[in-house]
N, C-alpha and C. Protein backbone atom coordinates (compact mmCIF):
# COMPACT_ATOMS: atom_id res chain seq x y z
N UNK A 1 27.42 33.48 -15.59
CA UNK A 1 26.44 33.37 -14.51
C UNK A 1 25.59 32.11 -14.66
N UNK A 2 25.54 31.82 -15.69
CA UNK A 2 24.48 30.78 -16.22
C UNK A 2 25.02 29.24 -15.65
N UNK A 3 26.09 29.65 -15.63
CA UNK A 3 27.21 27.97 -15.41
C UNK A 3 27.59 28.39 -14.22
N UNK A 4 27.20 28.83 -13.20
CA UNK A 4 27.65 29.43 -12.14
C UNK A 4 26.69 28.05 -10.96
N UNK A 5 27.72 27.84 -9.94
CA UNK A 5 26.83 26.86 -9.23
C UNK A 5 26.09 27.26 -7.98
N UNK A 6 24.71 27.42 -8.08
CA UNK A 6 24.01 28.39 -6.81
C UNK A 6 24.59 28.00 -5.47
N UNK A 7 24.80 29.24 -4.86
CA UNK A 7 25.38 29.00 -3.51
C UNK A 7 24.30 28.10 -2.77
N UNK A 8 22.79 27.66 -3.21
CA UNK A 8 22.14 26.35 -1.85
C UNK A 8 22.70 25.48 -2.19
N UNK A 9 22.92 25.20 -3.76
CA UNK A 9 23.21 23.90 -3.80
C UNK A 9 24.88 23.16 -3.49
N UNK A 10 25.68 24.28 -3.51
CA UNK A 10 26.84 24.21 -2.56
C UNK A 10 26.46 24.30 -1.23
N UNK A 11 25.63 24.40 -0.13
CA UNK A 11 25.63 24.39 1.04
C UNK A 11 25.55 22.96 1.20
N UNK A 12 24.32 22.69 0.17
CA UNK A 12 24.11 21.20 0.40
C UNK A 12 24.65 19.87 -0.30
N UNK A 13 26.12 20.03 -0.73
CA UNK A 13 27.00 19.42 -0.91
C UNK A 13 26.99 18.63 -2.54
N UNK A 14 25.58 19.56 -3.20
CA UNK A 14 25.48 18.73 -4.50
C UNK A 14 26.06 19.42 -5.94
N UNK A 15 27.37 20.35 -5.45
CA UNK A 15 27.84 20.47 -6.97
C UNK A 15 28.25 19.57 -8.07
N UNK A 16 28.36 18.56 -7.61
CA UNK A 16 28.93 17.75 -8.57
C UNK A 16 27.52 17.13 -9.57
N UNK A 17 26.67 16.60 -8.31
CA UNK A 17 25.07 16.66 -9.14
C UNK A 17 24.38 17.34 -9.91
N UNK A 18 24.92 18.65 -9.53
CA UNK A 18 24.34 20.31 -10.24
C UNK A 18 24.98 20.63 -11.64
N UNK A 19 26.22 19.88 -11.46
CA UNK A 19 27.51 20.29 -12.88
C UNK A 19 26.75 19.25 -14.12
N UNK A 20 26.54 17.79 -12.73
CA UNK A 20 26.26 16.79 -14.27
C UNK A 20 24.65 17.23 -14.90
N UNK A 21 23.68 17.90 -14.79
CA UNK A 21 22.24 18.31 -15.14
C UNK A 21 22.80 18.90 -16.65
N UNK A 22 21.43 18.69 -17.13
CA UNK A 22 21.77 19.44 -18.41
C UNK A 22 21.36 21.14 -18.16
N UNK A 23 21.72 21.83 -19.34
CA UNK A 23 21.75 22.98 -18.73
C UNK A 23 20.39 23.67 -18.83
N UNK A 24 19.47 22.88 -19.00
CA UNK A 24 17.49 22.99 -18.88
C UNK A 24 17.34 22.64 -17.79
N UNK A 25 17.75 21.64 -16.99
CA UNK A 25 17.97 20.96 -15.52
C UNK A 25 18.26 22.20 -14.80
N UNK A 26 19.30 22.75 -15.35
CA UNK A 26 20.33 23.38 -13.82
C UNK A 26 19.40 25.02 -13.89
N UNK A 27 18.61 24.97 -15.03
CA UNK A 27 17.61 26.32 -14.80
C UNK A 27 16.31 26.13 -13.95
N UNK A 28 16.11 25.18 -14.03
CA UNK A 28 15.08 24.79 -14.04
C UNK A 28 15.05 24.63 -12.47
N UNK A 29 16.15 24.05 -11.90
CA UNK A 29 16.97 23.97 -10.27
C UNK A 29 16.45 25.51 -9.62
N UNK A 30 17.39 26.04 -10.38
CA UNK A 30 17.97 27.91 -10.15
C UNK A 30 16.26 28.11 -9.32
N UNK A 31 15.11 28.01 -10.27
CA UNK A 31 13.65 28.35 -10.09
C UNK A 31 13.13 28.10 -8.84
N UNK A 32 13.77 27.04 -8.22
CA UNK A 32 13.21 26.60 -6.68
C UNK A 32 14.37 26.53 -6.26
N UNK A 33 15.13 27.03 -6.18
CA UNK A 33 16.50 27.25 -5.07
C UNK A 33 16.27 28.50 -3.56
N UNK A 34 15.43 29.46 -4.15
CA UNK A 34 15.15 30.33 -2.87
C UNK A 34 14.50 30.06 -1.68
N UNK A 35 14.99 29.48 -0.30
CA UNK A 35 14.69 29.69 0.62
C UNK A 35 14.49 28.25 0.79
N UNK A 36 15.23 26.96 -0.38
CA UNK A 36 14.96 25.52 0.07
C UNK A 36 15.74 25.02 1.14
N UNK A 37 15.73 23.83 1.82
CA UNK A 37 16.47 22.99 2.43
C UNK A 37 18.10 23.21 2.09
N UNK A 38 18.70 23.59 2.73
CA UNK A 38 20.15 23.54 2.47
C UNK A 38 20.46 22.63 3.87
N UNK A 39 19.96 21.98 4.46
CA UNK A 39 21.05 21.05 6.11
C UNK A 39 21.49 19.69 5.37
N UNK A 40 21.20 19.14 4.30
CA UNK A 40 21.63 17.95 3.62
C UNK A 40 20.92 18.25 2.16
N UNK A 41 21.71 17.16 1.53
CA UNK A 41 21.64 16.62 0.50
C UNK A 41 20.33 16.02 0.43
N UNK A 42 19.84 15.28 1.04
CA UNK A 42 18.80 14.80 1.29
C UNK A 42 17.39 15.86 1.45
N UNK A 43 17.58 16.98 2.14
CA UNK A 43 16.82 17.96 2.66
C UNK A 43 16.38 18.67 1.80
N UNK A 44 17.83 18.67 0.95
CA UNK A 44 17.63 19.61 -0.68
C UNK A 44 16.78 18.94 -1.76
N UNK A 45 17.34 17.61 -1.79
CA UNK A 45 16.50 17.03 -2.78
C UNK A 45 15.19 16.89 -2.62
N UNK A 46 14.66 16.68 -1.62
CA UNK A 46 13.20 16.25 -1.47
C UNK A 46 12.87 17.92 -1.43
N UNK A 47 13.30 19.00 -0.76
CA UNK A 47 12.42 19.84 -0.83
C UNK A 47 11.99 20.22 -2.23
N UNK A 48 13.65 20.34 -2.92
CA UNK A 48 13.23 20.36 -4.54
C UNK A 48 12.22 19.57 -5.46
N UNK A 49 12.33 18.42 -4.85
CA UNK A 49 11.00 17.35 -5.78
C UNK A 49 9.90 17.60 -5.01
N UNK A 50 9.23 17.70 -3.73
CA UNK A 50 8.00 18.69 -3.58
C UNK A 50 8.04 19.96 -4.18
N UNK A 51 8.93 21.03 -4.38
CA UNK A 51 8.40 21.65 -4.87
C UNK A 51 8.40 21.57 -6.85
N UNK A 52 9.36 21.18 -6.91
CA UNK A 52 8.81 20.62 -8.56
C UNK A 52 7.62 19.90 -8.72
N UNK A 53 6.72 18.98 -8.20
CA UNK A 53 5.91 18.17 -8.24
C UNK A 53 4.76 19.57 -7.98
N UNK A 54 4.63 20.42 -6.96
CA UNK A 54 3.74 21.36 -7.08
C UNK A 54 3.82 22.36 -8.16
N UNK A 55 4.47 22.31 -8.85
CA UNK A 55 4.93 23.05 -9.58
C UNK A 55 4.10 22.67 -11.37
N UNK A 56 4.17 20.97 -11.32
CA UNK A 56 4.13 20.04 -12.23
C UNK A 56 5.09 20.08 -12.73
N UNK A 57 6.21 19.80 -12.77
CA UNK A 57 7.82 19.99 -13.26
C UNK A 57 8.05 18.40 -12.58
N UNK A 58 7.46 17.26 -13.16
CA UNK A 58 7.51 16.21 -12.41
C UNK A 58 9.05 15.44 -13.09
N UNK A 59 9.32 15.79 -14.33
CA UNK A 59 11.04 15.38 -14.80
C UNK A 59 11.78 15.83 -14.15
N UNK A 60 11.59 17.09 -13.26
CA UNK A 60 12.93 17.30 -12.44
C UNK A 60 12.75 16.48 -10.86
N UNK A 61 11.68 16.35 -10.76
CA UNK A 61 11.25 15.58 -9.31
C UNK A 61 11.93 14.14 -9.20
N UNK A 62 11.67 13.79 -10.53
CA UNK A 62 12.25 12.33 -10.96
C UNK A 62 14.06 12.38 -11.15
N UNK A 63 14.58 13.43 -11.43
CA UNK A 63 16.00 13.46 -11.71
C UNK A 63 16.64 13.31 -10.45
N UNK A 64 15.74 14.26 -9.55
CA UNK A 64 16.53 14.73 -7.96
C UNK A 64 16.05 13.05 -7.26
N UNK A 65 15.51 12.66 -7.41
CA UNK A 65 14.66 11.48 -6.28
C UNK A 65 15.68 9.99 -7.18
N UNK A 66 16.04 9.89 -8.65
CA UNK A 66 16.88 9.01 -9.11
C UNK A 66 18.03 9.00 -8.40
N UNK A 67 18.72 10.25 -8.34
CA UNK A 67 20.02 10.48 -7.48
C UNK A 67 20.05 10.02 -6.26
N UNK A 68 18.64 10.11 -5.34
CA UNK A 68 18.81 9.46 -4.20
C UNK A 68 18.70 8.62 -4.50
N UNK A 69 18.30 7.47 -5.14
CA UNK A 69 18.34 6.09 -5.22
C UNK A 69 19.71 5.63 -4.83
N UNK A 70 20.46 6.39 -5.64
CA UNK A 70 21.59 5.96 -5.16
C UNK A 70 22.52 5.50 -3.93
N UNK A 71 22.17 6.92 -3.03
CA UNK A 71 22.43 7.34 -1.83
C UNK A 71 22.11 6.03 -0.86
N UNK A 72 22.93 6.04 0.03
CA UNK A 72 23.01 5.26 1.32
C UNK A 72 22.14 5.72 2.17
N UNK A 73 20.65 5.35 2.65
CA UNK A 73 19.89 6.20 3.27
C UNK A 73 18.81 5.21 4.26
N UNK A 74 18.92 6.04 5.76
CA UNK A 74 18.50 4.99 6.63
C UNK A 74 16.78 4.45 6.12
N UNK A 75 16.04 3.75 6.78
CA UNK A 75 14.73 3.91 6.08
C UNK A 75 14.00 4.88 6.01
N UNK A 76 13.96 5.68 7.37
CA UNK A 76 12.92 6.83 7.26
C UNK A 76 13.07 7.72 6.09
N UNK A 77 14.35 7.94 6.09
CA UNK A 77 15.45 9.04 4.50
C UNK A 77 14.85 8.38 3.42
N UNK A 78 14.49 7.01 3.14
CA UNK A 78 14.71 6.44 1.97
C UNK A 78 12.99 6.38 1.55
N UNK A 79 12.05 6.12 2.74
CA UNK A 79 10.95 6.40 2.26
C UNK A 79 10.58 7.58 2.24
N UNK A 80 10.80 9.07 2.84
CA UNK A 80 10.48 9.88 2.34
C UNK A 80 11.19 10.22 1.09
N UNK A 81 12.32 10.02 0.46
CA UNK A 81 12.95 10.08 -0.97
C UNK A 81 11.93 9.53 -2.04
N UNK A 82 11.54 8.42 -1.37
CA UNK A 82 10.57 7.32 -2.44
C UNK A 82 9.34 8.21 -2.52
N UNK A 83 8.39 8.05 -1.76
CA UNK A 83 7.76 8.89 -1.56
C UNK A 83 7.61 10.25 -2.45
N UNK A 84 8.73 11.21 -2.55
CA UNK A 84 8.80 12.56 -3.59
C UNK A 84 8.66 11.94 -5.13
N UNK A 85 9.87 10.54 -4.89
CA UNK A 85 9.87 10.12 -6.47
C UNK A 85 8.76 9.51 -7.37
N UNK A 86 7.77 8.49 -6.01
CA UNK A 86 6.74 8.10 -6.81
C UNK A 86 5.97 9.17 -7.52
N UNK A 87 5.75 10.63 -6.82
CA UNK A 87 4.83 11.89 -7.50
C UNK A 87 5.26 12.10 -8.69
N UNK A 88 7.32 12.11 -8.47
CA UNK A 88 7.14 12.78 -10.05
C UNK A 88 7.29 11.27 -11.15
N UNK A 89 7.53 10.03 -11.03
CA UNK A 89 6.78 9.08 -12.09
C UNK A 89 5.80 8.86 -12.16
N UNK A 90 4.76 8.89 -11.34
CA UNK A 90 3.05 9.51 -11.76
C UNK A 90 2.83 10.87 -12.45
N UNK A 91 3.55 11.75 -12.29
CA UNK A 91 3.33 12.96 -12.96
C UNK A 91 3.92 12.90 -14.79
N UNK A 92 5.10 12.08 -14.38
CA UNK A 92 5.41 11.64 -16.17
C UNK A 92 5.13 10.44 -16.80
N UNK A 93 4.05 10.08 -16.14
CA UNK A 93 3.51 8.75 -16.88
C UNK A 93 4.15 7.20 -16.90
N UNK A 94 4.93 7.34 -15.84
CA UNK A 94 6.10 6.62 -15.87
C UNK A 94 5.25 5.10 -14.50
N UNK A 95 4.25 4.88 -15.27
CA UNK A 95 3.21 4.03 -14.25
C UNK A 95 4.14 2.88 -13.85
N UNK A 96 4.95 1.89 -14.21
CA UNK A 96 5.38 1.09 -14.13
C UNK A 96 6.51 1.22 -13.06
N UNK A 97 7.24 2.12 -12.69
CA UNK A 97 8.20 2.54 -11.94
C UNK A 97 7.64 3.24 -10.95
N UNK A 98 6.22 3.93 -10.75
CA UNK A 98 5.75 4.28 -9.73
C UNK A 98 5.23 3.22 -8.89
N UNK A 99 4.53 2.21 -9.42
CA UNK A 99 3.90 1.50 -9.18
C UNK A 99 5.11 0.74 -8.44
N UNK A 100 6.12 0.07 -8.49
CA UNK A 100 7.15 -0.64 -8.31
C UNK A 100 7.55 0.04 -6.63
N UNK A 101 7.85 1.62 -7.00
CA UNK A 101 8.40 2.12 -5.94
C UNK A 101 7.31 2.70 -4.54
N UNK A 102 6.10 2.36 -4.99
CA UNK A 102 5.07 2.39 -4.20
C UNK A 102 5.22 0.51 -3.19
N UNK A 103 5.12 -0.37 -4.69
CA UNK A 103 5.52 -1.68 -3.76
C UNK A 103 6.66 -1.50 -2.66
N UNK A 104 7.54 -0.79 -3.09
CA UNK A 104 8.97 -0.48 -2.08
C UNK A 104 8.58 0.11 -0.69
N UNK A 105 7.90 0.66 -1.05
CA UNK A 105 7.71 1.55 0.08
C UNK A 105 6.72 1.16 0.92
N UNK A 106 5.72 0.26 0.61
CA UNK A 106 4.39 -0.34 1.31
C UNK A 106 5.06 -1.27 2.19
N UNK A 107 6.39 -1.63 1.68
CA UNK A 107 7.47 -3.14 2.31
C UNK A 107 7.67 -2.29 3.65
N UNK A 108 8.27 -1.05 2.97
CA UNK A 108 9.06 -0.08 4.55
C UNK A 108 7.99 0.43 5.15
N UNK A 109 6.93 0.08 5.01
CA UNK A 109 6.54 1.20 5.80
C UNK A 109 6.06 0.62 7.34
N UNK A 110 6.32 -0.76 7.57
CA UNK A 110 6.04 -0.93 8.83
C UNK A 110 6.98 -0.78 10.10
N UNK A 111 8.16 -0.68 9.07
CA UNK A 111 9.73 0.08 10.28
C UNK A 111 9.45 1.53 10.22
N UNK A 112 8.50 2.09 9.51
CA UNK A 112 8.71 3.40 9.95
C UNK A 112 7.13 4.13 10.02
N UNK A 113 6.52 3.18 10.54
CA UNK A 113 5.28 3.54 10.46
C UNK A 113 5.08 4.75 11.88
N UNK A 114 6.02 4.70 12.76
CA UNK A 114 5.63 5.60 13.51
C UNK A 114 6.27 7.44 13.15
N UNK A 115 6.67 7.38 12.23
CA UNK A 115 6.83 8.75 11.70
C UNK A 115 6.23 9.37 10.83
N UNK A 116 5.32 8.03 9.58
CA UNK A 116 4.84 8.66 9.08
C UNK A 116 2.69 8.29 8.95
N UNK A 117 1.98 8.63 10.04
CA UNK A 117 0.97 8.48 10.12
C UNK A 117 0.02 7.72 9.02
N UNK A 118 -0.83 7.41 9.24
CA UNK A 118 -1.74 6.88 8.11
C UNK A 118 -2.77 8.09 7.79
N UNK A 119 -3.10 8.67 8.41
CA UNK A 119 -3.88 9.76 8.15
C UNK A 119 -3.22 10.68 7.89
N UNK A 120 -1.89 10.84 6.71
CA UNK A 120 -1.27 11.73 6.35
C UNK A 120 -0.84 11.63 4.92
N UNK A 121 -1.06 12.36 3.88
CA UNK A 121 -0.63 11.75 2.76
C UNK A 121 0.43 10.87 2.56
N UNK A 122 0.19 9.68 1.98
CA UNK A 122 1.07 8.70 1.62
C UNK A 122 0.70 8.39 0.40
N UNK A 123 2.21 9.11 -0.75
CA UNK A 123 1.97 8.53 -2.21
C UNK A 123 1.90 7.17 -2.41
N UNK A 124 2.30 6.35 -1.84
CA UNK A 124 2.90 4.86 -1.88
C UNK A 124 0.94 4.67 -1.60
N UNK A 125 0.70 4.90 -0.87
CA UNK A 125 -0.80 4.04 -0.88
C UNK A 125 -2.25 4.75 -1.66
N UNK A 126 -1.67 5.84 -1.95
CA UNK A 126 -3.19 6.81 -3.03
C UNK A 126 -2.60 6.06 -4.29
N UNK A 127 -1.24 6.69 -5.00
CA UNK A 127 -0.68 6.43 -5.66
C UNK A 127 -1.19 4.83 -6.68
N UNK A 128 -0.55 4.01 -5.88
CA UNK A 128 -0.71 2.65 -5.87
C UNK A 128 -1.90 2.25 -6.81
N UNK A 129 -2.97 2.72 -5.98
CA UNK A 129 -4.71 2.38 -6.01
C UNK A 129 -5.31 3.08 -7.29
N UNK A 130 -4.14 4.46 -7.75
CA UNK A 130 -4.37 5.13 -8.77
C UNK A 130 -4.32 4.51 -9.71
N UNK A 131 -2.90 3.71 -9.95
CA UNK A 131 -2.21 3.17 -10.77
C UNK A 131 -3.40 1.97 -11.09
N UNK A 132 -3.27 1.04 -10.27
CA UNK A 132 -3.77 -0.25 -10.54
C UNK A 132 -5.63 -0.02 -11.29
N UNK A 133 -5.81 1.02 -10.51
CA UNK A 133 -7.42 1.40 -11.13
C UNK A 133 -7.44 1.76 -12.78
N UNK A 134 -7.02 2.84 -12.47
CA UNK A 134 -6.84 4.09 -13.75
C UNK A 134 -6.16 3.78 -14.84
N UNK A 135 -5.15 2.89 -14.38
CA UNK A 135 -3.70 2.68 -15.81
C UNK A 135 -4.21 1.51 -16.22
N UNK A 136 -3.77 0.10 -15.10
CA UNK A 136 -3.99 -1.13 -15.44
C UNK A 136 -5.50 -1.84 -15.76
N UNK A 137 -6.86 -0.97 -14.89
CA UNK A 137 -7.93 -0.87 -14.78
C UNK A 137 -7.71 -2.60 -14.09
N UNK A 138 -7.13 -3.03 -12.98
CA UNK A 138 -7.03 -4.18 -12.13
C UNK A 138 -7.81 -4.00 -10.97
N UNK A 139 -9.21 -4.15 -10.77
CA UNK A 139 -10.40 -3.76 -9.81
C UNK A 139 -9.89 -4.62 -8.77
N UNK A 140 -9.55 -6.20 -9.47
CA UNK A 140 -9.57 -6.79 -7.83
C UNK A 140 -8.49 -7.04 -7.47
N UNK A 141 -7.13 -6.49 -8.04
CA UNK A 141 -6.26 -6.10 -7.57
C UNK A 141 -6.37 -5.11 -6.39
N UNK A 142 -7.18 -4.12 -6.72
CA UNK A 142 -7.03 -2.95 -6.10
C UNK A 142 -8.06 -3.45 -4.47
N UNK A 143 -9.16 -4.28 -4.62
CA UNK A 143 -9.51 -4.80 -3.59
C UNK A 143 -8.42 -5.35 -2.72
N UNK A 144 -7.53 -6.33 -3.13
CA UNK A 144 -6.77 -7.17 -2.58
C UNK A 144 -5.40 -6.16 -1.78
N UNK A 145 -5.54 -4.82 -2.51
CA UNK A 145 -4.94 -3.93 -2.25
C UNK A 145 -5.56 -3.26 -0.66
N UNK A 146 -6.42 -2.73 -0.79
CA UNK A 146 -6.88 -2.43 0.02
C UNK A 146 -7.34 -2.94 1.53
N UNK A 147 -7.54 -4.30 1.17
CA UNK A 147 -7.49 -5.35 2.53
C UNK A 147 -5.98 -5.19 2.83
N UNK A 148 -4.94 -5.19 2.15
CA UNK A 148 -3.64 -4.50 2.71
C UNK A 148 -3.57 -4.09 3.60
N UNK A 149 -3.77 -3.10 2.99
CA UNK A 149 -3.68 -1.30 4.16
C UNK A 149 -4.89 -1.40 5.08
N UNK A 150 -5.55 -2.07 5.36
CA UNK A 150 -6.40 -2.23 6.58
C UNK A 150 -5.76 -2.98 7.16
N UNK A 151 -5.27 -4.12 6.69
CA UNK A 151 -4.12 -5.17 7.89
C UNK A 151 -3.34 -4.38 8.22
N UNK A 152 -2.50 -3.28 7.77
CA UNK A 152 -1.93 -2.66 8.04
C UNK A 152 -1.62 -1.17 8.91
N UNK A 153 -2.75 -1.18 8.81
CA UNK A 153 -3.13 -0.13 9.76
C UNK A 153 -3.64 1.11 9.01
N UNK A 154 -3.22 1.41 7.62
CA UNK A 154 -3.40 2.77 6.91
C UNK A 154 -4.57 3.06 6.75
N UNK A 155 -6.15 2.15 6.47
CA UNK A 155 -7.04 2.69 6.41
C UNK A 155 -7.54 1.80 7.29
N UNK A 156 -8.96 2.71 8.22
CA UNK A 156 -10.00 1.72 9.13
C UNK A 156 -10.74 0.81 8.28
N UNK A 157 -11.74 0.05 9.07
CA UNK A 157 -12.64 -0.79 8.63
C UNK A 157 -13.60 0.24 7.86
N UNK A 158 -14.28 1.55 8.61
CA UNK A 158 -15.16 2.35 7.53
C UNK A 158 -14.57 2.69 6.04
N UNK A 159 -12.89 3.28 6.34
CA UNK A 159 -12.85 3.65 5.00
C UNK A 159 -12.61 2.53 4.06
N UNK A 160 -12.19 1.54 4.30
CA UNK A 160 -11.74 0.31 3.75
C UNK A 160 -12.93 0.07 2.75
N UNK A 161 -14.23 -0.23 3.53
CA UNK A 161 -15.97 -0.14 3.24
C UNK A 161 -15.95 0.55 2.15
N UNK A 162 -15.49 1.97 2.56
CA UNK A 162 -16.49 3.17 1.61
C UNK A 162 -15.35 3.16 0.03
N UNK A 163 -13.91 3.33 0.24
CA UNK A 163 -13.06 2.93 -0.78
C UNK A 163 -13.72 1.59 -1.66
N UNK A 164 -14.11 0.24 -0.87
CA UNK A 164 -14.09 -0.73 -1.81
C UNK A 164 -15.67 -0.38 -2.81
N UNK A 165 -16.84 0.64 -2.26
CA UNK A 165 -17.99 0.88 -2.43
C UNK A 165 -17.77 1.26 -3.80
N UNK A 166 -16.68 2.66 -3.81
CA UNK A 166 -16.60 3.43 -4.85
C UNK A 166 -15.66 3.32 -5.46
N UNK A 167 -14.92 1.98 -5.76
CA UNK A 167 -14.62 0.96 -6.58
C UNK A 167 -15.00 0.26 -6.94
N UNK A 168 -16.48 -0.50 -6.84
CA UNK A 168 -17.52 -0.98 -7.43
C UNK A 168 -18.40 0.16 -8.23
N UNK A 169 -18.70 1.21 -7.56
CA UNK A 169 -19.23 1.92 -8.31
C UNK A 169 -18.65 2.16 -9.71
N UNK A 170 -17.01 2.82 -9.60
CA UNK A 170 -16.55 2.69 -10.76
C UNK A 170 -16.61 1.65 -11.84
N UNK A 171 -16.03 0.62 -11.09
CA UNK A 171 -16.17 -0.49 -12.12
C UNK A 171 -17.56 -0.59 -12.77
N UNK A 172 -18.83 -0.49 -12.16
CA UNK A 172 -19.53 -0.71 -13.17
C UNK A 172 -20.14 0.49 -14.15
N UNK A 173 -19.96 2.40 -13.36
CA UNK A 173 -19.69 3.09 -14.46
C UNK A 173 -19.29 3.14 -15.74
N UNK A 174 -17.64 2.08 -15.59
CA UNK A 174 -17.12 1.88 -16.79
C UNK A 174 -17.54 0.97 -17.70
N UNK A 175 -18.26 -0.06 -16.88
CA UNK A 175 -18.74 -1.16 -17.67
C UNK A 175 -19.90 -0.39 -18.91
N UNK A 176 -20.82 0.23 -17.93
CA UNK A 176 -21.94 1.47 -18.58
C UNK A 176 -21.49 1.89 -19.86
N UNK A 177 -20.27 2.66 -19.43
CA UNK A 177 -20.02 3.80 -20.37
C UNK A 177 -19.35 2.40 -21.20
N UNK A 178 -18.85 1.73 -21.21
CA UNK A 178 -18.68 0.95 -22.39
C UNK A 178 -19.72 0.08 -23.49
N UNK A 179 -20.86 0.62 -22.41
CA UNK A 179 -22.25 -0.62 -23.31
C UNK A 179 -22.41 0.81 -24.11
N UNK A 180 -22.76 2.26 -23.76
CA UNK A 180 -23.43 2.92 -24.97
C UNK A 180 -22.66 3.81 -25.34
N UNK A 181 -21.23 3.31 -25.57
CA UNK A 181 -20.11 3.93 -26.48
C UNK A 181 -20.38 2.52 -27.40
N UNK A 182 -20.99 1.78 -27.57
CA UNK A 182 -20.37 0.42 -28.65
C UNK A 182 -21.18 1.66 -29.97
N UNK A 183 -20.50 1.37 -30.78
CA UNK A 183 -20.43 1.92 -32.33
C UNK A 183 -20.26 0.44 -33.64
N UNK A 184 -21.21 -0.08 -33.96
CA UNK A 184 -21.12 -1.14 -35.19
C UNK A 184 -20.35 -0.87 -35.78
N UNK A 185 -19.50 -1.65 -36.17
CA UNK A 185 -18.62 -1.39 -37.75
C UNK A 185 -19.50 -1.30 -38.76
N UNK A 186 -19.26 -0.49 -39.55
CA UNK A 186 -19.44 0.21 -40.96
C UNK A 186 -19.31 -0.43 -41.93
């Protein structure tokens, strides 16, 4: 039963994907198989990496969303694929490859900007701003970032404002917390 290949993931044409998983993978599958996307391959995978990513199971989000890399996929297919995958390489620390596939996707997103709103979560642009803040701590990166996505349409002139506000704020929080953490050497 254990090596047995779930009938969704035969609907949705990925036994051969399902055989090559290790067999922590293909349990781990089994767990969100009830009631997912079976109309494509595509349908399956992303529902599976949202729901692994809610799950925090962000290594399997990343396994299913690698496989699409592969895949031949028009843009809209390919940024919502990207999209699932950036969550789960933010979820495994994998900053450098999120960050990359967030650039990917900021490229596409003006061919497909009419499907996927700006006032709708977009990992490619929270994501991004996470990364460059939090990981790289690149402030005026993240400015230069943000005049972006206002040329672009994703955020207005207010939020653009209030984002760059409380990115100054941070920055000099941290500056703070770095003056009365200093500790003399001993």
């Amino acid at each position: 039963m254990a090596d047995e290949i779930p009938s969704q993931v035969a609907q949705a044409g990925l036994d051969g994907w399902y055989s090559g998983l290790s067999s922590q993978d293909r349990i781990r599958v089994r767990r969100y198989v009830d009631g997912i996307d079976t109309s494509s391959q595509l349908g399956f995978l992303t529902d599976l990496m949202s729901r692994a990513v809610d799950d925090h199971n962000y290594k399997l989000a990343v396994t299913a969303g690698e496989f699409l890399e592969a895949a031949e996929l028009d843009d809209i297919s390919r940024f919502r694929a990207t999209e699932g995958l950036i969550e789960g390489l933010f979820g495994s620390d994998r900053f450098a490859d999120a960050k990359a596939m967030c650039l990917r996707n900021l490229d596409l997103y003006p061919a497909v900007s009419t499907s996927f709103p700006p006032e709708g979560r977009l990992s490619c642009r929270n994501r991004l701003i996470d990364i460059m803040v939090g990981v790289d701590g690149d402030y005026d990166g993240a400015f230069a970032v943000l005049d972006r996505y206002n040329a672009m349409g994703l955020i207005d002139d207010e939020e653009l404002a209030y984002r760059k506000q409380s990115l100054k704020i941070h920055r000099m929080q941290k500056s703070f917390d770095n003056l009365f953490n200093y500790r003399p050497a001993q």
